[in-house]
PDB file of N, CA and C in Angstrom:
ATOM      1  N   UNK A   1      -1.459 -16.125   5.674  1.00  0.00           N
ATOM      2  CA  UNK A   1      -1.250 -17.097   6.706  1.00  0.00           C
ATOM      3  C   UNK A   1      -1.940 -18.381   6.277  1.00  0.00           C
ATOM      4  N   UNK A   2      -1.231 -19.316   6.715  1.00  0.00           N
ATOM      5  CA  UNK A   2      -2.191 -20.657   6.032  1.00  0.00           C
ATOM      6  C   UNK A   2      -1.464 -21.825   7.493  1.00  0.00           C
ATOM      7  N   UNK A   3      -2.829 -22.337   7.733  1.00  0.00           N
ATOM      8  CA  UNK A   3      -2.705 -23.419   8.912  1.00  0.00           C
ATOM      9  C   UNK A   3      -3.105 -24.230   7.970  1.00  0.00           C
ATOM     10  N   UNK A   4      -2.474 -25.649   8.910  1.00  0.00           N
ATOM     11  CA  UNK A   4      -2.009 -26.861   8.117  1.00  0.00           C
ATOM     12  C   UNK A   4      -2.062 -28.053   9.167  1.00  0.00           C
ATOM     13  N   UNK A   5      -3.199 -28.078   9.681  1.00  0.00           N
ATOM     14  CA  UNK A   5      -4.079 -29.052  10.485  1.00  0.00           C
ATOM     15  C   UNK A   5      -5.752 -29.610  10.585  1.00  0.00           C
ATOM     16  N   UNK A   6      -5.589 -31.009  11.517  1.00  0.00           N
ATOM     17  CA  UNK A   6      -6.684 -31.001  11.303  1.00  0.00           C
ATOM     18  C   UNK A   6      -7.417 -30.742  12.532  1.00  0.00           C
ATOM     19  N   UNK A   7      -6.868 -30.257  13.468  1.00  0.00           N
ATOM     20  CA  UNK A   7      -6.736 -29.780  15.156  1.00  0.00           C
ATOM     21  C   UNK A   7      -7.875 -28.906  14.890  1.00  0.00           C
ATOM     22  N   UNK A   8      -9.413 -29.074  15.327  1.00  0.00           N
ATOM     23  CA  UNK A   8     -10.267 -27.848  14.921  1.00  0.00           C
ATOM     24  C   UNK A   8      -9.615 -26.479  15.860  1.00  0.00           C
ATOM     25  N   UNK A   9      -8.794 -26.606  17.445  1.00  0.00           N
ATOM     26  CA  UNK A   9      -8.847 -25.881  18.201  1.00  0.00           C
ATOM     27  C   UNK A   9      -7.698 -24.931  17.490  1.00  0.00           C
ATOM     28  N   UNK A  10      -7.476 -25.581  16.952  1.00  0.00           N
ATOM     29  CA  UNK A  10      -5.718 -24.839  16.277  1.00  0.00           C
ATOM     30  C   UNK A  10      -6.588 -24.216  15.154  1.00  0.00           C
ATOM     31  N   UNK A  11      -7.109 -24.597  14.524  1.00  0.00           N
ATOM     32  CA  UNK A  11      -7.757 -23.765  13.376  1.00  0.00           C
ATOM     33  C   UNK A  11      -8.155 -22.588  14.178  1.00  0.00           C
ATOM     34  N   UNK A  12      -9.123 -22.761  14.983  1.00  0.00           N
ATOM     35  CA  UNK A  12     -10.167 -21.636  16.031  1.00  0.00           C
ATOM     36  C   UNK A  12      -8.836 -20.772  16.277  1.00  0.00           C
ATOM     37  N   UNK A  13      -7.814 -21.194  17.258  1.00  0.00           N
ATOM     38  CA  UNK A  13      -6.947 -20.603  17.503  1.00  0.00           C
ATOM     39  C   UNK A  13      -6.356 -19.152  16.284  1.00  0.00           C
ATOM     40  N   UNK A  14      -5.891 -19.839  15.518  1.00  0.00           N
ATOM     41  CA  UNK A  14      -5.530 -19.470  14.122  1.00  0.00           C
ATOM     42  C   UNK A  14      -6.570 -18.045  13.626  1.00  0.00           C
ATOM     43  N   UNK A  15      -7.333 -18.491  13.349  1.00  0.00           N
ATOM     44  CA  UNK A  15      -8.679 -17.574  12.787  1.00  0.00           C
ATOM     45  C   UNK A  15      -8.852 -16.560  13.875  1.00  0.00           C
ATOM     46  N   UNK A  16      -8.711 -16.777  15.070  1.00  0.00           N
ATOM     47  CA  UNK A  16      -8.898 -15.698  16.029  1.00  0.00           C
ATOM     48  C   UNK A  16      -7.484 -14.848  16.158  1.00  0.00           C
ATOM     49  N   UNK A  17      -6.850 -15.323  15.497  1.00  0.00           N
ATOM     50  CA  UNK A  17      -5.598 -14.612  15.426  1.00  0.00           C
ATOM     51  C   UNK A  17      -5.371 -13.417  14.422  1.00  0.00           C
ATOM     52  N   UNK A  18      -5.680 -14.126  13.587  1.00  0.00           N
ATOM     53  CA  UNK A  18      -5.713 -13.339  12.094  1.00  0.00           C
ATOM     54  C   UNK A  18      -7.181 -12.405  12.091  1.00  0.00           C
ATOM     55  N   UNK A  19      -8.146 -12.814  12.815  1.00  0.00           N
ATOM     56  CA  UNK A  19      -8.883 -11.435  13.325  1.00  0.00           C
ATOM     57  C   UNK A  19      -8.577 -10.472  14.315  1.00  0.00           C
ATOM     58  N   UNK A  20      -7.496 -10.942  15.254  1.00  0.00           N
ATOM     59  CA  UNK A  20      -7.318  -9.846  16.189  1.00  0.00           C
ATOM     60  C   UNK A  20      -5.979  -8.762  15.042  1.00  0.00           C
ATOM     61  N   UNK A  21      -5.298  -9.416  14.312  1.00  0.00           N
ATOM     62  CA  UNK A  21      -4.278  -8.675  13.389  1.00  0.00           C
ATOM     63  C   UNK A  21      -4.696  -7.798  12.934  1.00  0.00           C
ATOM     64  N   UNK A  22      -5.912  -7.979  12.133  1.00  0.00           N
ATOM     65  CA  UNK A  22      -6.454  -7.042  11.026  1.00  0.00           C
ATOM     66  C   UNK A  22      -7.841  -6.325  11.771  1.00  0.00           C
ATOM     67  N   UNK A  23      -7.891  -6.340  12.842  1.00  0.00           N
ATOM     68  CA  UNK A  23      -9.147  -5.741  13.908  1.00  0.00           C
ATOM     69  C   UNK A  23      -8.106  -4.362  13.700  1.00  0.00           C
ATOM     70  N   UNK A  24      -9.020  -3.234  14.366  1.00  0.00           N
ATOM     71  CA  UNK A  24      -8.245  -1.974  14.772  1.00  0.00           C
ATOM     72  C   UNK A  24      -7.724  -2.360  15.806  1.00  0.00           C
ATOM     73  N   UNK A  25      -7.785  -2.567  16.802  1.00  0.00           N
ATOM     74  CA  UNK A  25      -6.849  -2.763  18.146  1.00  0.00           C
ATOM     75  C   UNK A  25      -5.348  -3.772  17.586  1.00  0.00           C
ATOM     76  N   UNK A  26      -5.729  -5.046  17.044  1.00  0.00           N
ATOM     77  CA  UNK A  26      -4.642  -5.293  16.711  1.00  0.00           C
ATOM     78  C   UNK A  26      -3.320  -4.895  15.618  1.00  0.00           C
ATOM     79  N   UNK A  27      -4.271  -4.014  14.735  1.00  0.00           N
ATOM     80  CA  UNK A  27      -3.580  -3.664  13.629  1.00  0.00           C
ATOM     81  C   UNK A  27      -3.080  -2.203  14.310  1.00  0.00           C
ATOM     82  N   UNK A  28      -3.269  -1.943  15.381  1.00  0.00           N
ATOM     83  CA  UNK A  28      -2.599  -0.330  16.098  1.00  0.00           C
ATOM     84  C   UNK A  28      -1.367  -1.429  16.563  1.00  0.00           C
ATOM     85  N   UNK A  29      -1.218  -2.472  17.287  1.00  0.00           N
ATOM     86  CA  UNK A  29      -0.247  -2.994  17.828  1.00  0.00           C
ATOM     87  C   UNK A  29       0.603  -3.159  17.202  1.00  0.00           C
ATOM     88  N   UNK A  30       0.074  -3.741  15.928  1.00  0.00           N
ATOM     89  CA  UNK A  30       1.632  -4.164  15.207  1.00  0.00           C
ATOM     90  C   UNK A  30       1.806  -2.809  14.333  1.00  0.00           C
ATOM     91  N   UNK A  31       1.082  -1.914  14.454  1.00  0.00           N
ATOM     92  CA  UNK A  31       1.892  -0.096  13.676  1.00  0.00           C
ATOM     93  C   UNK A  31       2.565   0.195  14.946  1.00  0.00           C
ATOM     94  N   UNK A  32       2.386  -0.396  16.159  1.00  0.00           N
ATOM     95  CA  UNK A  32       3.258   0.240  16.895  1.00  0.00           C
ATOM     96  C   UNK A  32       4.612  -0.111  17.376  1.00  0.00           C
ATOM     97  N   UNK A  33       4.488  -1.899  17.464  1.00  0.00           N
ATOM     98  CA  UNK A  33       5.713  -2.402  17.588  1.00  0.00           C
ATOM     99  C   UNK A  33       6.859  -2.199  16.120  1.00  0.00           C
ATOM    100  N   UNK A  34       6.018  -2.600  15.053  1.00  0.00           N
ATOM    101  CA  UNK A  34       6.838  -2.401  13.623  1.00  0.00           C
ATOM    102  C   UNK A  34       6.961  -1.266  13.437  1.00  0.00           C
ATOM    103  N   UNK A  35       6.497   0.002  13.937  1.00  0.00           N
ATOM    104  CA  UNK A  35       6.887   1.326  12.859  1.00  0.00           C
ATOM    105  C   UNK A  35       6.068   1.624  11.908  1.00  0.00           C
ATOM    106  N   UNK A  36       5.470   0.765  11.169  1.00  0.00           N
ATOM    107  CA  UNK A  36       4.920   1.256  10.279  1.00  0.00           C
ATOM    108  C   UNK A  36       3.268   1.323  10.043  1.00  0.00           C
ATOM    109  N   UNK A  37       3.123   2.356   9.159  1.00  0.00           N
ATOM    110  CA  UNK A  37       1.762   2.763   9.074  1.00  0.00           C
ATOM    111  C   UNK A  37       0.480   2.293   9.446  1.00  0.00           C
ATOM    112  N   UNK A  38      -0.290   2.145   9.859  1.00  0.00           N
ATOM    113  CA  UNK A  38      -1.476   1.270  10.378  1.00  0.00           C
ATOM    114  C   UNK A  38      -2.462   1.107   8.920  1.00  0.00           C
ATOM    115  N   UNK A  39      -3.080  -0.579   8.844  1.00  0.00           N
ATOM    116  CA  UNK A  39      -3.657  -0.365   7.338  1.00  0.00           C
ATOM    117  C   UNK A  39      -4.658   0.018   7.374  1.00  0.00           C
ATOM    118  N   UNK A  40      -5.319   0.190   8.253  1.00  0.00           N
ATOM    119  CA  UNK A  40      -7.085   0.954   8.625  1.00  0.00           C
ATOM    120  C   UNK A  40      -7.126   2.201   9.628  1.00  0.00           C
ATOM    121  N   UNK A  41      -8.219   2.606   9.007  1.00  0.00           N
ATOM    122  CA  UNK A  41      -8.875   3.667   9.923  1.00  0.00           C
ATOM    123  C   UNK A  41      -8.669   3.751  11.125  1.00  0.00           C
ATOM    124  N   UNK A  42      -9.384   2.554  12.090  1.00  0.00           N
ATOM    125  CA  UNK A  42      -9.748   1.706  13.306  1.00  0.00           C
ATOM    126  C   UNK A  42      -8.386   2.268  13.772  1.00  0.00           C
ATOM    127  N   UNK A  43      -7.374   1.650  14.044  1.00  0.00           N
ATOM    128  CA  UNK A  43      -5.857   1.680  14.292  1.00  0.00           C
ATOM    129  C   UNK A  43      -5.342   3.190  14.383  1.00  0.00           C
ATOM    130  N   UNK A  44      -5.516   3.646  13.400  1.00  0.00           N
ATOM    131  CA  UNK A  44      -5.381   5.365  13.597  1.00  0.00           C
ATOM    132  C   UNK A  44      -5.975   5.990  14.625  1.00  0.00           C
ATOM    133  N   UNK A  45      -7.062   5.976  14.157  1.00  0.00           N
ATOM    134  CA  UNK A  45      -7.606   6.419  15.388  1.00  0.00           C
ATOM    135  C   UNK A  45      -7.833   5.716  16.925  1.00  0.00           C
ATOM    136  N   UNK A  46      -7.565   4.765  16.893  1.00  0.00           N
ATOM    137  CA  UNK A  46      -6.429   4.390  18.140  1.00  0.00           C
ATOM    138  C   UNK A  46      -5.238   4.692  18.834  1.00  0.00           C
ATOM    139  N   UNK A  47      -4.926   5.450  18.078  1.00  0.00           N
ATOM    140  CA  UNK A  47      -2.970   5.743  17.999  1.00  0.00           C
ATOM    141  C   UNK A  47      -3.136   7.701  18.267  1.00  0.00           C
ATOM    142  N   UNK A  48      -4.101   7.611  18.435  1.00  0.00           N
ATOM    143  CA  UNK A  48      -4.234   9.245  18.815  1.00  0.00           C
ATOM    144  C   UNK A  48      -3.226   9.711  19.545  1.00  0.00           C
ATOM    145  N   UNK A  49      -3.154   9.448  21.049  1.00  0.00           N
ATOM    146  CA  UNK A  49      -2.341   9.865  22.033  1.00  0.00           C
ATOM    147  C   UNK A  49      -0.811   9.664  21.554  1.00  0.00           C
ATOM    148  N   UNK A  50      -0.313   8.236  20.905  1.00  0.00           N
ATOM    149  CA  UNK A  50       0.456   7.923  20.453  1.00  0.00           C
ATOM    150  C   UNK A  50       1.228   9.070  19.510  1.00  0.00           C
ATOM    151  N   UNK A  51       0.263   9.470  18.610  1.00  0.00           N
ATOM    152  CA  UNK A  51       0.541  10.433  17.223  1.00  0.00           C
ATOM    153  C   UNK A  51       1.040  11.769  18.296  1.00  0.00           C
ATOM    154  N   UNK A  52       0.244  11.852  19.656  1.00  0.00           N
ATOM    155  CA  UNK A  52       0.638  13.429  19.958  1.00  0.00           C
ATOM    156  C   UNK A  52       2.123  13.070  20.491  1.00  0.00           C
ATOM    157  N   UNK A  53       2.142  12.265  21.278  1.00  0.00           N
ATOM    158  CA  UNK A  53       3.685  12.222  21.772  1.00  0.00           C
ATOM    159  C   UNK A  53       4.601  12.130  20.678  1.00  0.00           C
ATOM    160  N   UNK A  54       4.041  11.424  19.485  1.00  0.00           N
ATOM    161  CA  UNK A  54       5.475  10.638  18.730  1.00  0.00           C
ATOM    162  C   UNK A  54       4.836  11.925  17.129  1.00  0.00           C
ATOM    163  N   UNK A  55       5.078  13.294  16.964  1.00  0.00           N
ATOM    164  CA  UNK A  55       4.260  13.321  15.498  1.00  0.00           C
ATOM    165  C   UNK A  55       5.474  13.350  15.030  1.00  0.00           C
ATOM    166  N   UNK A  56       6.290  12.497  14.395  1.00  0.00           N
ATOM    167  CA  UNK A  56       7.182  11.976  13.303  1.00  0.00           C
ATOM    168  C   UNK A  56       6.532  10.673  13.035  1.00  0.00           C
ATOM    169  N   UNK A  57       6.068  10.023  13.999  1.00  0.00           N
ATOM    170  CA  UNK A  57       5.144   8.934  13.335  1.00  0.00           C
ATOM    171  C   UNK A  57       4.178   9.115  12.642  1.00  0.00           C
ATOM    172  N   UNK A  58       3.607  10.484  12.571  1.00  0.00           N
ATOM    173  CA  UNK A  58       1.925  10.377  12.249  1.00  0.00           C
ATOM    174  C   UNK A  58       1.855  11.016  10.775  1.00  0.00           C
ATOM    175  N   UNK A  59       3.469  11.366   9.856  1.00  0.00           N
ATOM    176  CA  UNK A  59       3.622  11.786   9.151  1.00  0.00           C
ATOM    177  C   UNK A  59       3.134  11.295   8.379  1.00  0.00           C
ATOM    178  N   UNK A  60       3.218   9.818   7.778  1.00  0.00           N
ATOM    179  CA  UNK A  60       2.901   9.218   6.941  1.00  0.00           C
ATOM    180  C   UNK A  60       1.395   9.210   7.040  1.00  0.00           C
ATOM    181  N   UNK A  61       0.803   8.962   8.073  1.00  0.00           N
ATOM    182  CA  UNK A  61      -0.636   8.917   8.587  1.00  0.00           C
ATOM    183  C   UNK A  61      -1.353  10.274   7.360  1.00  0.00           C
ATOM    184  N   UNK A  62      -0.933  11.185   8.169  1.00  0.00           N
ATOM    185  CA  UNK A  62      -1.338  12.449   7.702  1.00  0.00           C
ATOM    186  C   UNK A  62      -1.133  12.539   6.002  1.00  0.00           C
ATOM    187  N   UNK A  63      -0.094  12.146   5.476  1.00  0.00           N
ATOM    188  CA  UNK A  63       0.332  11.883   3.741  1.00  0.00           C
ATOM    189  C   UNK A  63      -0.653  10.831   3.138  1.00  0.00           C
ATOM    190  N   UNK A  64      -1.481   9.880   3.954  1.00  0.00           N
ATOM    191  CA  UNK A  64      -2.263   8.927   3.457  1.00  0.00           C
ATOM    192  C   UNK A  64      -3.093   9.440   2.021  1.00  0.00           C
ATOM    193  N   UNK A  65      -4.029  10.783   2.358  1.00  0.00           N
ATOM    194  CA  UNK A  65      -4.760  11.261   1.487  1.00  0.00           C
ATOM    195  C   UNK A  65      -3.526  11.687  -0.234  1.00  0.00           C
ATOM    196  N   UNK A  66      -2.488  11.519  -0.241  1.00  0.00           N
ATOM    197  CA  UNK A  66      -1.511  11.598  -1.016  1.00  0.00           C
ATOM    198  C   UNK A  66      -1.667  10.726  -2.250  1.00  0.00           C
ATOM    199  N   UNK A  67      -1.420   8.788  -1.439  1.00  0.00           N
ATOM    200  CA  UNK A  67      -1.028   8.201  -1.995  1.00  0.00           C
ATOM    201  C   UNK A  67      -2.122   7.781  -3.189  1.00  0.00           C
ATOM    202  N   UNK A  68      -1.300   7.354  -4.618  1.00  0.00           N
ATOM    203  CA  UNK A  68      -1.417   7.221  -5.835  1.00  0.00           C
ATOM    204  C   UNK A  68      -1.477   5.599  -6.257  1.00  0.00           C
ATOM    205  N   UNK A  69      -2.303   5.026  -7.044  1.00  0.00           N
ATOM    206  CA  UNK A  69      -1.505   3.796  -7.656  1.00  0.00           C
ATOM    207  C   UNK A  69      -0.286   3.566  -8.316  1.00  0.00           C
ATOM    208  N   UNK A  70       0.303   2.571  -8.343  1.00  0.00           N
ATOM    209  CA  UNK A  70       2.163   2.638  -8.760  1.00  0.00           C
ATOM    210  C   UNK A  70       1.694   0.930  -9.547  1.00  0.00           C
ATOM    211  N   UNK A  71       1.897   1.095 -10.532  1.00  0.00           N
ATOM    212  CA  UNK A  71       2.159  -0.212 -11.381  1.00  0.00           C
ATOM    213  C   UNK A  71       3.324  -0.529 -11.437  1.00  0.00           C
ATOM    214  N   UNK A  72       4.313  -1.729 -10.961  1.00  0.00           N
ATOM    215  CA  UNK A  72       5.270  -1.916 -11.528  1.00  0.00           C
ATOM    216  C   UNK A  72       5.159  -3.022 -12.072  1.00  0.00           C
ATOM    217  N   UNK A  73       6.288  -3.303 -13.273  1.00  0.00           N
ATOM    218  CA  UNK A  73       6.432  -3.902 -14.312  1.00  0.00           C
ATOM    219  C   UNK A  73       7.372  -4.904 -13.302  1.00  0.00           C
ATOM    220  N   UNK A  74       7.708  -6.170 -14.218  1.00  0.00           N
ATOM    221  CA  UNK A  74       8.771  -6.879 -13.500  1.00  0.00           C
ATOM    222  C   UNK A  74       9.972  -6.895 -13.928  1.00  0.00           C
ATOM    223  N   UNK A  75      11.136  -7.319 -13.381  1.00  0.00           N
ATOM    224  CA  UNK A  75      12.415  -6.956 -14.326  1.00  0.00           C
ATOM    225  C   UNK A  75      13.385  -5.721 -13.576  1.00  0.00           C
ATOM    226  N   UNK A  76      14.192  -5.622 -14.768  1.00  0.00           N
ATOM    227  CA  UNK A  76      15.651  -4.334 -14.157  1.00  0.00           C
ATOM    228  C   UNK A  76      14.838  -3.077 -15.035  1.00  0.00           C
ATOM    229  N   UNK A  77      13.847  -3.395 -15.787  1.00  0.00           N
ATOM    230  CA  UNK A  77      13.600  -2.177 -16.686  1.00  0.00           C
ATOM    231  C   UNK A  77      11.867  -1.526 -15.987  1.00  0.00           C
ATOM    232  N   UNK A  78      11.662  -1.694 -14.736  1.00  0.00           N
ATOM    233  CA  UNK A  78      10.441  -1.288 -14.407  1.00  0.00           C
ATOM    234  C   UNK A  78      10.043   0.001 -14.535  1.00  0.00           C
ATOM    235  N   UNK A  79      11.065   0.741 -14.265  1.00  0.00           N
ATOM    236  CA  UNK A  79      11.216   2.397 -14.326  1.00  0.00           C
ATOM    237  C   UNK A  79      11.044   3.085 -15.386  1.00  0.00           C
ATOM    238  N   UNK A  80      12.103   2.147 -16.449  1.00  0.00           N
ATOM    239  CA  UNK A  80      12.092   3.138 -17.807  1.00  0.00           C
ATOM    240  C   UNK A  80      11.035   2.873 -18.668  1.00  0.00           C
ATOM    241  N   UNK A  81      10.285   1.481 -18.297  1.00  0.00           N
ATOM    242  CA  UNK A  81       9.105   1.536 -18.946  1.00  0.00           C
ATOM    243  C   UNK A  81       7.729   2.369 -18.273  1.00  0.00           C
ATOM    244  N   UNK A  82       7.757   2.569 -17.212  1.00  0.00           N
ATOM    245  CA  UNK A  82       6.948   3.721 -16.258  1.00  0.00           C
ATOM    246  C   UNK A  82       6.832   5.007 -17.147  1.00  0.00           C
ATOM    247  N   UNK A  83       8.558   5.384 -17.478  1.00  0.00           N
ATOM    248  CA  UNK A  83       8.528   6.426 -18.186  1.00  0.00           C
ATOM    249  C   UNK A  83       8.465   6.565 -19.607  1.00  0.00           C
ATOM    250  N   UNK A  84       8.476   5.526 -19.909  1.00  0.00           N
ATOM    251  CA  UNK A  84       8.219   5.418 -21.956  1.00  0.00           C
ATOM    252  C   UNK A  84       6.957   5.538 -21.880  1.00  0.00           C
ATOM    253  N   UNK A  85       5.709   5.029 -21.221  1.00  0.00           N
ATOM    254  CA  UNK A  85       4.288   5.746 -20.884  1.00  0.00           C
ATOM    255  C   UNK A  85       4.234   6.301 -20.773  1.00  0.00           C
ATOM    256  N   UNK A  86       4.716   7.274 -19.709  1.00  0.00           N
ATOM    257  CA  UNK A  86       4.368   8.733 -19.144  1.00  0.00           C
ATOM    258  C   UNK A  86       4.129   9.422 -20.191  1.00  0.00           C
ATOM    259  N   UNK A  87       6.050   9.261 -21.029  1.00  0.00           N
ATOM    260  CA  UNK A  87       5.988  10.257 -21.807  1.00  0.00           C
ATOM    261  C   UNK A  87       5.367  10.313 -23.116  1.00  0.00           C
ATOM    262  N   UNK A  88       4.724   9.134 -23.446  1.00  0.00           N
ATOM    263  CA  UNK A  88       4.341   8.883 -24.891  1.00  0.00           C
ATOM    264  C   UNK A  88       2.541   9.649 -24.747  1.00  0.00           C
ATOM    265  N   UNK A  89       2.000   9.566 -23.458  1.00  0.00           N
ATOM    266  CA  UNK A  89       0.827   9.887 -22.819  1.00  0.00           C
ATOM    267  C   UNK A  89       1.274  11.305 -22.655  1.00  0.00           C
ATOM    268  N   UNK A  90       2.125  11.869 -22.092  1.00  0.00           N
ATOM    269  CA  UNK A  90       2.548  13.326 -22.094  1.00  0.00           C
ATOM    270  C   UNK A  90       2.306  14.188 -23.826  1.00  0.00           C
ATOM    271  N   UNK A  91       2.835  13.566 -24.448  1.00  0.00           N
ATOM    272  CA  UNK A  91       2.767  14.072 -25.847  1.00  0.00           C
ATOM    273  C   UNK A  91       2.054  13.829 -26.590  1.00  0.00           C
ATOM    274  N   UNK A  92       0.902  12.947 -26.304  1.00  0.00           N
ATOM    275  CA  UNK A  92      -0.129  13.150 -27.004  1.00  0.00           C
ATOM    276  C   UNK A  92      -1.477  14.093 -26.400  1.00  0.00           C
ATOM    277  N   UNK A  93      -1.555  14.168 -24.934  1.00  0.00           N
ATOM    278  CA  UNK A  93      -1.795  15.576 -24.452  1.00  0.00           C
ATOM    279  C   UNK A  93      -1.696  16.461 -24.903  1.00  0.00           C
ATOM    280  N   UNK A  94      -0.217  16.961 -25.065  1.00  0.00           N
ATOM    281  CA  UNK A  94      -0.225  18.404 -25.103  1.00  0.00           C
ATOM    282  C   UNK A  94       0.337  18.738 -26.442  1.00  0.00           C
ATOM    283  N   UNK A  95      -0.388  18.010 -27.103  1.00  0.00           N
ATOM    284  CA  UNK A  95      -0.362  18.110 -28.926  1.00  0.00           C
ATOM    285  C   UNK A  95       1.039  17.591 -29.653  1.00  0.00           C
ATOM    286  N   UNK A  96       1.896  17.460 -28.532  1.00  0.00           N
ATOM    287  CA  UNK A  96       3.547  17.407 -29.351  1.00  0.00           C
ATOM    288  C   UNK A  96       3.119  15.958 -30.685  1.00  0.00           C
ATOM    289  N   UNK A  97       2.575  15.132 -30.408  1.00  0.00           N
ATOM    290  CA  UNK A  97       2.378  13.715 -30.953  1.00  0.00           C
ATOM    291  C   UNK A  97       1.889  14.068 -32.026  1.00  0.00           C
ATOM    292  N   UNK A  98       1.852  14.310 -33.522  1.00  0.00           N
ATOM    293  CA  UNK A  98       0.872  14.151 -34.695  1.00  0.00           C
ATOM    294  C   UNK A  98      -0.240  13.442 -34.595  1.00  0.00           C
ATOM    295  N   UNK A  99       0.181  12.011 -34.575  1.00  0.00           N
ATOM    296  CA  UNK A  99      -0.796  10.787 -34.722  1.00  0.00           C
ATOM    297  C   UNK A  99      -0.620  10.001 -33.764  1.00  0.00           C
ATOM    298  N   UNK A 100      -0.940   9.000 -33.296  1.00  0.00           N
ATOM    299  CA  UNK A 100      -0.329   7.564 -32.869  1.00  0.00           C
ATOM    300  C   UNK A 100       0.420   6.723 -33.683  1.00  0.00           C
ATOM    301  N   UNK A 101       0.693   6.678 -34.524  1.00  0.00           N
ATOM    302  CA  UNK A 101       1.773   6.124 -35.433  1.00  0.00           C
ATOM    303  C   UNK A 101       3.198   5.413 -35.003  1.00  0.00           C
ATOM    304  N   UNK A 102       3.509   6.507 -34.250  1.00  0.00           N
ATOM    305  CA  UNK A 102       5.107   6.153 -33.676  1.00  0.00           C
ATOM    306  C   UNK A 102       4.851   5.687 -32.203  1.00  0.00           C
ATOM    307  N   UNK A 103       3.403   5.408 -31.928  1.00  0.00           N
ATOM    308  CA  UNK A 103       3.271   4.131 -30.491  1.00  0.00           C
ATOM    309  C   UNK A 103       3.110   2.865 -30.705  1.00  0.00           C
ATOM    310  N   UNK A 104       2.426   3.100 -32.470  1.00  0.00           N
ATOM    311  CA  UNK A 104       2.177   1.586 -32.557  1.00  0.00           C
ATOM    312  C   UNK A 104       3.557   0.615 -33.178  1.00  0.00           C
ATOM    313  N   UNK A 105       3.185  -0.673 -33.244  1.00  0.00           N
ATOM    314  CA  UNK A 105       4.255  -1.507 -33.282  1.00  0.00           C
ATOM    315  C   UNK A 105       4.562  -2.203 -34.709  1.00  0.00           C
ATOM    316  N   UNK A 106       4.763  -1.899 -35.338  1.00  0.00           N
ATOM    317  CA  UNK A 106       5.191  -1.947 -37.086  1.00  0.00           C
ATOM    318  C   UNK A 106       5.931  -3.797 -37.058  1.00  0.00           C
TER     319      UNK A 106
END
């Protein structure tokens, strides 16, 4: 968000905004109007009663302890370079690789 005045009250305004968003109370509001996941703790556990009536919502909640880092690359080729790592890291694991030889760049 970026304000673009010199109105101090509009700034104040502003800043109290973008703290009530990312507060738990506000960040339960907008997981509840949008659907989607709440980005903190705070918010979850706000959404208690919510989670019992609605648990198709709380799925993702509950999958939190799941999620992984995801690097993507930029481009149409993000994927297949995901997997030219994987697998070049796969095979030197589990011995298939001799050397590093055929990773490096000649």
């Amino acid at each position: 968000m970026m304000v673009s005045t010199g109105d101090s009250k509009r700034v104040d305004a502003a800043w109290k905004f973008v703290k009530f968003c990312t507060s738990g109370e506000g960040a339960a509001v907008v997981a509840k109007t949008t659907g989607y996941m709440p980005p903190n703790k705070a918010a979850n556990e706000m959404r208690g009663d919510f989670y019992k009536e609605n648990p198709n919502k709380h799925t993702a909640v509950r999958q939190a302890g799941l999620l992984r880092d995801w690097i993507a690359y930029p481009g149409d080729n993000s994927l297949a370079i995901t997997q030219v790592i994987y697998d070049a890291l796969e095979s030197i694991v589990t011995g298939d690789s001799d050397d590093m030889a055929r990773f490096s760049r000649n």
